[in-house]
Structure formats: structure tokens, C-alpha cells
C-alpha atoms as a PDB file:
ATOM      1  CA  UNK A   1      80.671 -60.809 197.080  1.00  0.00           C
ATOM      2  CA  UNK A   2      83.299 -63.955 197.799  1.00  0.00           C
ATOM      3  CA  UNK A   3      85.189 -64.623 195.644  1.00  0.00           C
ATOM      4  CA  UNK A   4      86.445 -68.715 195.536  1.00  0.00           C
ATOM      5  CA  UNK A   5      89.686 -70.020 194.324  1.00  0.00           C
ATOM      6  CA  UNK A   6      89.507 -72.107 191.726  1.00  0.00           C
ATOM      7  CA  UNK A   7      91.308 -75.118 193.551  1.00  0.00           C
ATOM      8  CA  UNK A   8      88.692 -74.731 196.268  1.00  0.00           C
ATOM      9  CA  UNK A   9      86.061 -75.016 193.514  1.00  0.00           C
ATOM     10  CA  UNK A  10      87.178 -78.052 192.228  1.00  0.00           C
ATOM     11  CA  UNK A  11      87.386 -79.396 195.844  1.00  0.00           C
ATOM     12  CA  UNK A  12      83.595 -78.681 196.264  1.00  0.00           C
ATOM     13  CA  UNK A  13      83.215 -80.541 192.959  1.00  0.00           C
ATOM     14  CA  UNK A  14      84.998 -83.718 193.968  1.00  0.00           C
ATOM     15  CA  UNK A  15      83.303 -84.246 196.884  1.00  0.00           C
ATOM     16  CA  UNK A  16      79.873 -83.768 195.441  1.00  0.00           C
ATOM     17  CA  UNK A  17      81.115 -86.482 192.184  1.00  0.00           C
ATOM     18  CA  UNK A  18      82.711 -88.621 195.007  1.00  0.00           C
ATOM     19  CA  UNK A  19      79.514 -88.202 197.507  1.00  0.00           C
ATOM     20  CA  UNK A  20      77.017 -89.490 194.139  1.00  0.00           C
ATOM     21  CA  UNK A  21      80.018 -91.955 193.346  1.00  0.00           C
ATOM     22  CA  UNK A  22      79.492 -93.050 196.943  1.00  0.00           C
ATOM     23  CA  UNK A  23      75.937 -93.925 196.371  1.00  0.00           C
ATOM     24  CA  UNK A  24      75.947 -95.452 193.224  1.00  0.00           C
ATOM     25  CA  UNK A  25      78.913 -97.868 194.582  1.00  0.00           C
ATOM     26  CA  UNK A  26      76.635 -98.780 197.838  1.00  0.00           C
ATOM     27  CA  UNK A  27      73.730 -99.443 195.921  1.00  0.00           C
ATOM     28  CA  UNK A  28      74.980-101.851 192.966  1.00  0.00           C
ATOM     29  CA  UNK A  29      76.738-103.625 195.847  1.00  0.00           C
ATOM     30  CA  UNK A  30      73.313-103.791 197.671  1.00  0.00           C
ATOM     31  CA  UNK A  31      71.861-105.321 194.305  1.00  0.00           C
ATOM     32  CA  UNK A  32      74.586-107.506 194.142  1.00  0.00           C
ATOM     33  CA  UNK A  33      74.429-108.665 197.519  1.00  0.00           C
ATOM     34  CA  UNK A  34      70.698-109.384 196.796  1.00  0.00           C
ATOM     35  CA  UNK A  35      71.195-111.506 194.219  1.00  0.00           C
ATOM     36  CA  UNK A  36      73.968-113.519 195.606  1.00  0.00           C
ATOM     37  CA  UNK A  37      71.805-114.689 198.483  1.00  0.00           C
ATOM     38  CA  UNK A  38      68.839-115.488 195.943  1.00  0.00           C
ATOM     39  CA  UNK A  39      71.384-117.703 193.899  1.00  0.00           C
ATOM     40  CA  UNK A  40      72.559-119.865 197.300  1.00  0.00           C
ATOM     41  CA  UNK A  41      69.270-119.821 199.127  1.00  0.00           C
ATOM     42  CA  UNK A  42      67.665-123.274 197.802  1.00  0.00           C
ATOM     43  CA  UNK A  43      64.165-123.669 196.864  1.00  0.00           C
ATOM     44  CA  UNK A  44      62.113-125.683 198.788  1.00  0.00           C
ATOM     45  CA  UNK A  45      60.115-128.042 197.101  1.00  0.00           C
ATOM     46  CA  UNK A  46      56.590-129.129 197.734  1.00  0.00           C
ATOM     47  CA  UNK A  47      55.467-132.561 199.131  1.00  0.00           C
ATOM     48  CA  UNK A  48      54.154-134.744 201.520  1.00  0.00           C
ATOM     49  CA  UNK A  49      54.721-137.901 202.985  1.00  0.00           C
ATOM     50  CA  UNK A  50      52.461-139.943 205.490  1.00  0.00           C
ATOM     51  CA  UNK A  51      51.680-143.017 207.868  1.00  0.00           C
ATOM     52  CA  UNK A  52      49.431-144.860 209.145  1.00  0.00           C
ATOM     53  CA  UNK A  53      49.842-148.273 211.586  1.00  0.00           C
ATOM     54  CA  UNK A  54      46.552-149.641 213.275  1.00  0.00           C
ATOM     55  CA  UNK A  55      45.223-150.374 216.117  1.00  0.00           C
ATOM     56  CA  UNK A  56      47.409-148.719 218.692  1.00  0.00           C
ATOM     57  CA  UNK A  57      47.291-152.250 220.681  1.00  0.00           C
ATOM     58  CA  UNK A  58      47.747-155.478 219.859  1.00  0.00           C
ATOM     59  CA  UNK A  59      48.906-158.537 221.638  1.00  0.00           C
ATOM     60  CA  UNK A  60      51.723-161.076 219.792  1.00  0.00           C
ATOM     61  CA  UNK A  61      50.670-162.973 217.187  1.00  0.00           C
ATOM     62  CA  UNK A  62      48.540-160.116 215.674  1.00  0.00           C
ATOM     63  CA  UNK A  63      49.177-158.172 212.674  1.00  0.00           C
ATOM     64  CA  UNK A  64      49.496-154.323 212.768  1.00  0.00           C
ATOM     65  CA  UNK A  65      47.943-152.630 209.395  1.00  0.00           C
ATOM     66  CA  UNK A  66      50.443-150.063 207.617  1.00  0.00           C
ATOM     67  CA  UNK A  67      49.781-147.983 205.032  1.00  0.00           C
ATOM     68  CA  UNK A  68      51.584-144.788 203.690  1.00  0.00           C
ATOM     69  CA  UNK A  69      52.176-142.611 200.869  1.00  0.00           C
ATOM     70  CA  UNK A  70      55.133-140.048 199.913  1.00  0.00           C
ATOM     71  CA  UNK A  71      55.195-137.381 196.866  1.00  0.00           C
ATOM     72  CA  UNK A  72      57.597-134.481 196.383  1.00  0.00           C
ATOM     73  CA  UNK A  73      57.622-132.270 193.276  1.00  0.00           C
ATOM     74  CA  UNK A  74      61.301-132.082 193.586  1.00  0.00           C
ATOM     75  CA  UNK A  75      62.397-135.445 192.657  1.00  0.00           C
ATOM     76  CA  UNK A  76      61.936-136.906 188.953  1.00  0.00           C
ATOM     77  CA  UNK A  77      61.854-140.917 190.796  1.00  0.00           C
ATOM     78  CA  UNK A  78      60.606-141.849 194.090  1.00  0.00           C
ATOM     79  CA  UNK A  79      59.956-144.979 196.370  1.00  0.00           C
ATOM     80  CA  UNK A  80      57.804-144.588 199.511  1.00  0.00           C
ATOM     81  CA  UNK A  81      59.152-147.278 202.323  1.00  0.00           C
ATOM     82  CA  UNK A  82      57.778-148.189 205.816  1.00  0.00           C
ATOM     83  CA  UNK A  83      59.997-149.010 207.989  1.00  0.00           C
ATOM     84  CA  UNK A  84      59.577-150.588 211.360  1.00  0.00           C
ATOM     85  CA  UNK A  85      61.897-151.295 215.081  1.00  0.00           C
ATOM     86  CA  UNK A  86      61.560-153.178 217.708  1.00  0.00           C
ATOM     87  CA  UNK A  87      61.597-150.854 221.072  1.00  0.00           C
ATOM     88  CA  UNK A  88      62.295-147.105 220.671  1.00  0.00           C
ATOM     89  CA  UNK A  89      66.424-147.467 220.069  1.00  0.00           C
ATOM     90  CA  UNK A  90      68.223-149.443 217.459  1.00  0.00           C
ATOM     91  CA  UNK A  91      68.334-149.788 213.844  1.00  0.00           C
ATOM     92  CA  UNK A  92      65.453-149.586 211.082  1.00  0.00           C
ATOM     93  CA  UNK A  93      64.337-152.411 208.942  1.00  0.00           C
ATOM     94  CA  UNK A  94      62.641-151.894 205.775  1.00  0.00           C
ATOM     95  CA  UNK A  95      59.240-154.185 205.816  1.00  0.00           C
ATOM     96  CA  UNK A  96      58.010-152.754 202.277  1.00  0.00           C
ATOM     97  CA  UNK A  97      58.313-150.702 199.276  1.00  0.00           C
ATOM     98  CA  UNK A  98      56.591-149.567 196.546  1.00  0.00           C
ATOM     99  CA  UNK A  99      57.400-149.796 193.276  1.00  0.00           C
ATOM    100  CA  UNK A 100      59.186-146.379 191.748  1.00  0.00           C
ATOM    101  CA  UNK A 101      57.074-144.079 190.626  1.00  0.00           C
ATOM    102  CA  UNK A 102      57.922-140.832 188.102  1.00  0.00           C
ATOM    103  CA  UNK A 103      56.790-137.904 190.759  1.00  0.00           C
ATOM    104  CA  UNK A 104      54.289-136.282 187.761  1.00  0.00           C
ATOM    105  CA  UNK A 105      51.820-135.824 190.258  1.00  0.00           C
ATOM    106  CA  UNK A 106      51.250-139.660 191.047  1.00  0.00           C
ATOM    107  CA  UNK A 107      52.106-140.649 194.606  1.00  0.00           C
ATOM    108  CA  UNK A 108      54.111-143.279 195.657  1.00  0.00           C
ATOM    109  CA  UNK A 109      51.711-145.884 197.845  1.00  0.00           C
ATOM    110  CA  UNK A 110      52.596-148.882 200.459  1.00  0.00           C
ATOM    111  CA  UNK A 111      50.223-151.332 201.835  1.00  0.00           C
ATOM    112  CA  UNK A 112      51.393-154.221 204.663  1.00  0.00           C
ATOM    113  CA  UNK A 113      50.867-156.490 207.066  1.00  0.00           C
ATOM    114  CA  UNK A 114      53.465-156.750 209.675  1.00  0.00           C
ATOM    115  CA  UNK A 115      52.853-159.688 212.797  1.00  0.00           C
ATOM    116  CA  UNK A 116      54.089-158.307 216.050  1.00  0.00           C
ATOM    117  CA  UNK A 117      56.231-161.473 217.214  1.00  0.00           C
ATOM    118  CA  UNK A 118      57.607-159.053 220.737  1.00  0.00           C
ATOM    119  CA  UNK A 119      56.053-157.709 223.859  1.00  0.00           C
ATOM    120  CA  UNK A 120      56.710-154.097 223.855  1.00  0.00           C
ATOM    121  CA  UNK A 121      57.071-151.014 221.412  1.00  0.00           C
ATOM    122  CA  UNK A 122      56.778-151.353 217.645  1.00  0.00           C
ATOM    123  CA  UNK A 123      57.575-148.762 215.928  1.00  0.00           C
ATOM    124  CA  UNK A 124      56.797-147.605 211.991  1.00  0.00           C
ATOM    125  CA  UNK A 125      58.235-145.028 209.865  1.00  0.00           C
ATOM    126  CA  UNK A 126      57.699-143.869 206.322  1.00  0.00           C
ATOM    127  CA  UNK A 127      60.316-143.058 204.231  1.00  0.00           C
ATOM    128  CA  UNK A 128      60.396-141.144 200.889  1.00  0.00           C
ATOM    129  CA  UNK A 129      63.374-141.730 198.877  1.00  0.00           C
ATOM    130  CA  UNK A 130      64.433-140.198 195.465  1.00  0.00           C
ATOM    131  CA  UNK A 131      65.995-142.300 192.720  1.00  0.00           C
ATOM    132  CA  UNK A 132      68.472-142.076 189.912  1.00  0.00           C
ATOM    133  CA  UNK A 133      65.767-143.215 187.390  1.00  0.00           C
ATOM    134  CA  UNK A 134      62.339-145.801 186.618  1.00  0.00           C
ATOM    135  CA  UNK A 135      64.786-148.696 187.315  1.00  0.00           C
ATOM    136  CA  UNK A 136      66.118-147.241 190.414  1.00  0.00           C
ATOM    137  CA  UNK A 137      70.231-146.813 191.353  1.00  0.00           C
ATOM    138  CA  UNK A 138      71.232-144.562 194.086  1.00  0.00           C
ATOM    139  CA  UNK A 139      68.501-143.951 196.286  1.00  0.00           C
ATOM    140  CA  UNK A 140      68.569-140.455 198.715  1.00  0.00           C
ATOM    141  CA  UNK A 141      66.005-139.561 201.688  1.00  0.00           C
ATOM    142  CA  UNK A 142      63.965-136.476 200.519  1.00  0.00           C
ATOM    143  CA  UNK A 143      61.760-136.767 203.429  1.00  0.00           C
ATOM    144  CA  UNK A 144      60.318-139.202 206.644  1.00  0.00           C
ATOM    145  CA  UNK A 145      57.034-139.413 208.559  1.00  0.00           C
ATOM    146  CA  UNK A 146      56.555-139.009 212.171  1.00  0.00           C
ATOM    147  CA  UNK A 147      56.906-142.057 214.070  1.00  0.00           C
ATOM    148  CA  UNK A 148      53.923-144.539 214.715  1.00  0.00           C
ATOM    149  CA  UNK A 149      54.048-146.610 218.284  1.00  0.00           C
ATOM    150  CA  UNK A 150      51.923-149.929 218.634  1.00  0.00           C
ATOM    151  CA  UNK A 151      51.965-151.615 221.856  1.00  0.00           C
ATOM    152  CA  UNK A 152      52.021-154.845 221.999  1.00  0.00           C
ATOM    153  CA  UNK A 153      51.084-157.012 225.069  1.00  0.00           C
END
């Protein structure tokens, strides 16, 4: 029969509190570390926003047809916009918008008429943007279409 000191008793006993200590301290820092990246990792709302600009061809002097709608159920406000450009560079112009709509489940709609005046590309874009409120202030892209190209001979 062994017989054990009693310091090298307690030493067995530390390392077995220290080993559990160990475990508990890796797993609550696991937890935490779980919830920290829950708390910065941003929900993604749901939404959609679309285009359409018809015919594909038309010479100048016609009109091109286009008509788009944007909803999000992360914004309170929205305004749907279709943009157009001349080419496939340069700066977008804003041909129409729709009136601001609460995003309750009601989409926000635009309907135009734009007259190609240039031989070339004409490009159209939608454009969802979020709003402070019904009477508008501060608008903020929450999301854009894919580009539409008409040619135009």
C-alpha cells in the first residue's frame, strides 16, 4: 500500500479543480463568442426590386416603355426611381419617381415614357430608395436593378 503526502494530494486536487475550471472558462467564452457575432452580424432584409425597358431597338424619335417596381421589408418609406444614361459611362439621371410609399407590403410602382433623342446605348436602371418619412427627407439606396440596354439606331 502507498502511502501519499498530503501536499501531493492536494496537488492532484488542484489540477483536477483547475482542469474542470479550464473547461468551464473555454466554454462560457465559446458562448460568449457566439453571441457577440450574432449581435454584429446584420440581418438581411427581404425585398425585391425590378425593371423593365421595351423593345430592345428603337430608332430616334421613338419612345422606350419603362416600368419598375421596388419593395423591401426593411425600410418604413420607400421611392422606386428609374434612372436612365446615355452610352454605357457617365452619370445617371433620374427620368421618374413614384410617389413614397409606407413599405406595409405595398410596392412602390413607376410607369414612363422616355424618347430616345441619340444614336447609340440607352441605358435604364431602377432604384429603390428608403426615406426619412411619408413626406420624404433624406433619401438612402437600399437596393438597384440590373441594367437595361436599348439600342437605338
Amino acid at each position: 500500500m502507498t502511502h501519499q503526502t498530503k501536499e501531493a494530494r492536494n496537488a492532484r486536487a488542484t489540477r483536477g479543480n483547475l482542469g474542470r475550471r479550464g473547461a468551464r472558462l473555454a466554454a462560457v467564452g465559446a458562448m460568449a463568442t457566439a453571441a457577440a457575432v450574432l449581435v454584429v452580424t446584420p440581418a438581411f432584409a427581404k425585398g425585391s426590386a425590378d425593371l423593365t425597358a421595351s423593345p430592345k431597338a428603337v430608332k430616334v424619335g421613338q419612345s422606350v416603355h419603362v416600368k419598375g417596381y421596388g419593395e423591401s421589408d426593411g425600410l418604413w418609406y420607400g421611392q422606386f426611381c428609374a434612372q436612365q444614361r446615355v452610352g454605357t459611362k457617365g452619370a445617371w439621371h433620374t427620368v421618374k419617381c413614384s410617389h413614397i410609399v409606407a413599405m406595409d407590403g405595398t410596392e412602390a410602382k413607376v410607369d414612363a415614357a422616355v424618347k430616345a433623342t441619340h444614336k447609340g446605348a440607352l441605358q435604364f436602371r431602377g432604384v429603390l430608395y428608403g426615406v426619412d418619412g411619408p413626406r420624404g427627407g433624406h433619401p438612402y439606396v437600399d437596393r438597384t436593378t440590373d441594367v437595361k440596354t436599348v439600342r437605338v439606331s
